[in-house]
C-alpha atoms as a PDB file:
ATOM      1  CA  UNK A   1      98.775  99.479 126.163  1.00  0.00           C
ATOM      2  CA  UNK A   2      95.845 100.158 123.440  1.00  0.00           C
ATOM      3  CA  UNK A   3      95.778 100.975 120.341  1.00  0.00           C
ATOM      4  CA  UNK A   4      92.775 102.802 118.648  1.00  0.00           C
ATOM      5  CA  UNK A   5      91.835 102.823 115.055  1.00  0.00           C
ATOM      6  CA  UNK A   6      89.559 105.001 113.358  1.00  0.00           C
ATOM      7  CA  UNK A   7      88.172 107.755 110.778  1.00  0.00           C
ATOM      8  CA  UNK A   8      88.454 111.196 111.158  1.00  0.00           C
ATOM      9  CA  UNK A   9      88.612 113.698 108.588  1.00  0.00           C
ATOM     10  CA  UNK A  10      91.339 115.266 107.553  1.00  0.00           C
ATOM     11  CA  UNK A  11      92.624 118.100 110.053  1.00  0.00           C
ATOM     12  CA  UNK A  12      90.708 116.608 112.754  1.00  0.00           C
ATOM     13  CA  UNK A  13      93.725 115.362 115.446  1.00  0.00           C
ATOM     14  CA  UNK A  14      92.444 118.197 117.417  1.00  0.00           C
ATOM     15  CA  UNK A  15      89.202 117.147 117.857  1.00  0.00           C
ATOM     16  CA  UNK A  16      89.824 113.623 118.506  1.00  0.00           C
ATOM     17  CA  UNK A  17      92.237 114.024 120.863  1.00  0.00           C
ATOM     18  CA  UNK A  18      89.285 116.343 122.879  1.00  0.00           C
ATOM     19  CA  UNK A  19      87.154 113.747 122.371  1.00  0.00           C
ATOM     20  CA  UNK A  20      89.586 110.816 123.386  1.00  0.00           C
ATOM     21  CA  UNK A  21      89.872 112.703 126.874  1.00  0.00           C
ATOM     22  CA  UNK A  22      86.026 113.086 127.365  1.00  0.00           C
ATOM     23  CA  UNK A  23      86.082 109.572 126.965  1.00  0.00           C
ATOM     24  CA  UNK A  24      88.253 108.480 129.021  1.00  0.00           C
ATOM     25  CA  UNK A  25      86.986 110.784 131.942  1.00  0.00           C
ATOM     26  CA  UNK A  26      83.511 108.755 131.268  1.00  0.00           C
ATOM     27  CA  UNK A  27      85.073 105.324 130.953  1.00  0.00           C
ATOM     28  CA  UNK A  28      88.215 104.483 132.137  1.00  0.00           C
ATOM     29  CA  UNK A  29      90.538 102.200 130.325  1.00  0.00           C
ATOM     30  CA  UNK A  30      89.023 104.199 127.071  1.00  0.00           C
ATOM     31  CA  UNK A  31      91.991 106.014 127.028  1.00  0.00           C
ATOM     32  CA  UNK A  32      94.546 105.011 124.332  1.00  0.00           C
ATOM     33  CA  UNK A  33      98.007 104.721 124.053  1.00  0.00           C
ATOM     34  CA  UNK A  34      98.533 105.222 120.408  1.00  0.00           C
ATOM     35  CA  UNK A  35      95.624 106.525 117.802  1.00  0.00           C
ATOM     36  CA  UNK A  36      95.764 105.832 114.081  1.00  0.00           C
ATOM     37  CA  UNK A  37      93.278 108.066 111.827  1.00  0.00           C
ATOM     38  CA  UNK A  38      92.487 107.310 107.907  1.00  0.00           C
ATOM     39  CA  UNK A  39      90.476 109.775 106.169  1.00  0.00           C
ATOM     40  CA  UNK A  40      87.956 106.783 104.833  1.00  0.00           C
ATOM     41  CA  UNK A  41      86.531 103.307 105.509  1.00  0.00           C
ATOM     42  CA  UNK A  42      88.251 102.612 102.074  1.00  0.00           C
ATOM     43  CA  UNK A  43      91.214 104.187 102.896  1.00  0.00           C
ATOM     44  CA  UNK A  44      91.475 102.322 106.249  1.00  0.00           C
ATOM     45  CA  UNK A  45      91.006  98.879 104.645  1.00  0.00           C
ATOM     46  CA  UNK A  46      93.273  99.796 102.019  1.00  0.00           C
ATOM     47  CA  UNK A  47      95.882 100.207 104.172  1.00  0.00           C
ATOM     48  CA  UNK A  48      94.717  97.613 107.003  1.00  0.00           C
ATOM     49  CA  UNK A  49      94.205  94.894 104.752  1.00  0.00           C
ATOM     50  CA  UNK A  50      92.538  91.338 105.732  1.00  0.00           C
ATOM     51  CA  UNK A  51      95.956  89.962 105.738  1.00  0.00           C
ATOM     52  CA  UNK A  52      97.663  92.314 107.347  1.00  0.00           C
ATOM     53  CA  UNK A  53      94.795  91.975 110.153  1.00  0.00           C
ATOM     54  CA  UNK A  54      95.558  88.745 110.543  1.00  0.00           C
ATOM     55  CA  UNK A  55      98.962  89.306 110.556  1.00  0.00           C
ATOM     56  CA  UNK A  56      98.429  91.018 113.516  1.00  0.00           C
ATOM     57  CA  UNK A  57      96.225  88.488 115.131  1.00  0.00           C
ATOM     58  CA  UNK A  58      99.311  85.678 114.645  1.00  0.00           C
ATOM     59  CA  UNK A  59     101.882  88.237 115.865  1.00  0.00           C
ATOM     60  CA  UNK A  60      99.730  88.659 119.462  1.00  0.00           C
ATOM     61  CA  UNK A  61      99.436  84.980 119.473  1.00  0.00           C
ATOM     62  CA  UNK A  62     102.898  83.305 118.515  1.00  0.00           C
ATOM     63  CA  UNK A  63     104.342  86.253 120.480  1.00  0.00           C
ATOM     64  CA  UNK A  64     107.761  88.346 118.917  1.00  0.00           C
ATOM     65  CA  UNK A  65     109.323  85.956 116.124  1.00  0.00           C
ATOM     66  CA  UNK A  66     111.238  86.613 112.659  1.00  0.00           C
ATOM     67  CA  UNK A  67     108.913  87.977 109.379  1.00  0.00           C
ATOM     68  CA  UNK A  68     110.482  84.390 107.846  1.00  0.00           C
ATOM     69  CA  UNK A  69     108.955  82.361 110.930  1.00  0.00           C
ATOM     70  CA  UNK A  70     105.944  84.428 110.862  1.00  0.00           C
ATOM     71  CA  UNK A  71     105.554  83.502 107.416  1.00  0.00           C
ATOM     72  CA  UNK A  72     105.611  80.034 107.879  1.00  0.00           C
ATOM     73  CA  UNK A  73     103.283  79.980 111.213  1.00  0.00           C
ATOM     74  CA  UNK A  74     100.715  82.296 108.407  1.00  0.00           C
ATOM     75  CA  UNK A  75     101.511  79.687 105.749  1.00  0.00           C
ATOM     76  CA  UNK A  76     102.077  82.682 103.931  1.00  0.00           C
ATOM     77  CA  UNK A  77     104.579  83.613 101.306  1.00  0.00           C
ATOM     78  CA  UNK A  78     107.863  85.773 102.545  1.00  0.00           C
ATOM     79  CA  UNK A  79     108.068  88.020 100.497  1.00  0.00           C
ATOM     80  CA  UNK A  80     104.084  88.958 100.923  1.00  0.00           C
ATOM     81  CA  UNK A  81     104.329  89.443 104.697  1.00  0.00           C
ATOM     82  CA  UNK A  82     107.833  91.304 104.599  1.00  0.00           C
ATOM     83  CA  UNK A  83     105.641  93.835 102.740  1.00  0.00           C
ATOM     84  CA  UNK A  84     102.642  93.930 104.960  1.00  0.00           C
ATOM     85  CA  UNK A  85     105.132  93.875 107.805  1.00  0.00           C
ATOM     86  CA  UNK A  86     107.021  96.741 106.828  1.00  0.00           C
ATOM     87  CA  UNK A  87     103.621  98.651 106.136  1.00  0.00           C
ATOM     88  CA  UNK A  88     102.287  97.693 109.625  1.00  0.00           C
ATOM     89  CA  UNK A  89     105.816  99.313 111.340  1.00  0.00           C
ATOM     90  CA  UNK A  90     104.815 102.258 109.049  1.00  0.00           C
ATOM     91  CA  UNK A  91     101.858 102.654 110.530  1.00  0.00           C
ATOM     92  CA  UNK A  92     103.455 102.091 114.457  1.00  0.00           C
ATOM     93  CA  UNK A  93     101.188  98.735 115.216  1.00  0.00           C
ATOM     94  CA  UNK A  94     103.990  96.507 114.582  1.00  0.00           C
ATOM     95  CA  UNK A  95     107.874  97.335 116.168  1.00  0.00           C
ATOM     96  CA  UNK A  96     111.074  95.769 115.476  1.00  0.00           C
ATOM     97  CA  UNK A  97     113.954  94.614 117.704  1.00  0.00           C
ATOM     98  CA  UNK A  98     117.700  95.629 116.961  1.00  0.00           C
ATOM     99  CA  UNK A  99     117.700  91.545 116.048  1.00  0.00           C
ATOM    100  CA  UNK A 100     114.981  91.953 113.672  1.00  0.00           C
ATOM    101  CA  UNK A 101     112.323  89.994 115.679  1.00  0.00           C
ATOM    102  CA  UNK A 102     108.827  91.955 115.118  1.00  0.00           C
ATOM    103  CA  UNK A 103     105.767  92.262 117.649  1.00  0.00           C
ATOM    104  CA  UNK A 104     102.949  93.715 118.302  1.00  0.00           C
ATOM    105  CA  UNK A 105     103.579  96.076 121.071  1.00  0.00           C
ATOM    106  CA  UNK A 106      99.563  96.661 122.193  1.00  0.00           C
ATOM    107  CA  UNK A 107      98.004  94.667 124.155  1.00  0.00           C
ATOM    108  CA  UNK A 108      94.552  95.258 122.001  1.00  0.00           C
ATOM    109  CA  UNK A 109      93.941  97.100 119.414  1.00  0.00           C
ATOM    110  CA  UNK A 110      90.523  98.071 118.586  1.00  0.00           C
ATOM    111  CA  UNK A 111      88.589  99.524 115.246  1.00  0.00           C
ATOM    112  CA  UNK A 112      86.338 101.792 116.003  1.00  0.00           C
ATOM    113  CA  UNK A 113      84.305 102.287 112.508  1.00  0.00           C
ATOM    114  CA  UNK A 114      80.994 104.667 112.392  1.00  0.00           C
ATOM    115  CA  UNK A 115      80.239 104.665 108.466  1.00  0.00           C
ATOM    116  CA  UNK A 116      77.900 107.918 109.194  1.00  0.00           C
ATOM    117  CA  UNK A 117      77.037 110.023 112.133  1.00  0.00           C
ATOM    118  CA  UNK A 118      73.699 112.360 112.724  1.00  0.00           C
ATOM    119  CA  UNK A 119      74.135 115.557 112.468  1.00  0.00           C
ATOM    120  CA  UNK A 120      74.348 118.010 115.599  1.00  0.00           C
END
């Protein structure tokens, strides 16, 4: 499964899901799973923070595992990466068992960032 993160104005789910499938009819395995828009690069990296990046990157790599253990494999205080946790579940990259183990339920998840595009 793939995850796909990017910028699209506001309103414009219609549009990137048309252009998601012209995509994926040109390249397959383009497709995604799931699709997270922000309105802005600042927005985006407001929300997708550094740490909560590399978060991410532990979660894929230590595999599903408590916020506390996560914490310590981070070297990161609890409380801190509760927070970031619970805003990554917000956002549907992170998921949480009924034991309260989190992972990262992607396989990749990609950032696709274009700061400007020519006009048509």
């Amino acid at each position: 499964m793939k995850a796909i993160i990017d910028i699209a104005p506001r309103g414009s789910i219609f549009r990137v899901a048309a252009a998601q499938l012209k995509a994926a009819e040109k390249k397959p395995g383009y497709a995604a799973d799931y699709h997270l828009s922000f309105e802005s690069a600042r927005t985006l990296f407001s929300e997708l923070t550094p740490a909560r990046i590399d978060l991410l990157e532990a979660l894929r790599q230590c595999g599903p595992c408590s916020v506390y253990a996560l914490a310590k494999t981070t070297e990161r205080n609890y409380s801190n990466v509760h927070t970031d946790v619970s805003k990554l579940e917000e956002h549907g990259l992170v998921k949480r068992t009924p034991d309260d183990t989190v992972f990262v339920p992607f396989d990749s998840v990609e950032i696709h960032l274009a700061l400007f595009k020519k006009a048509a």
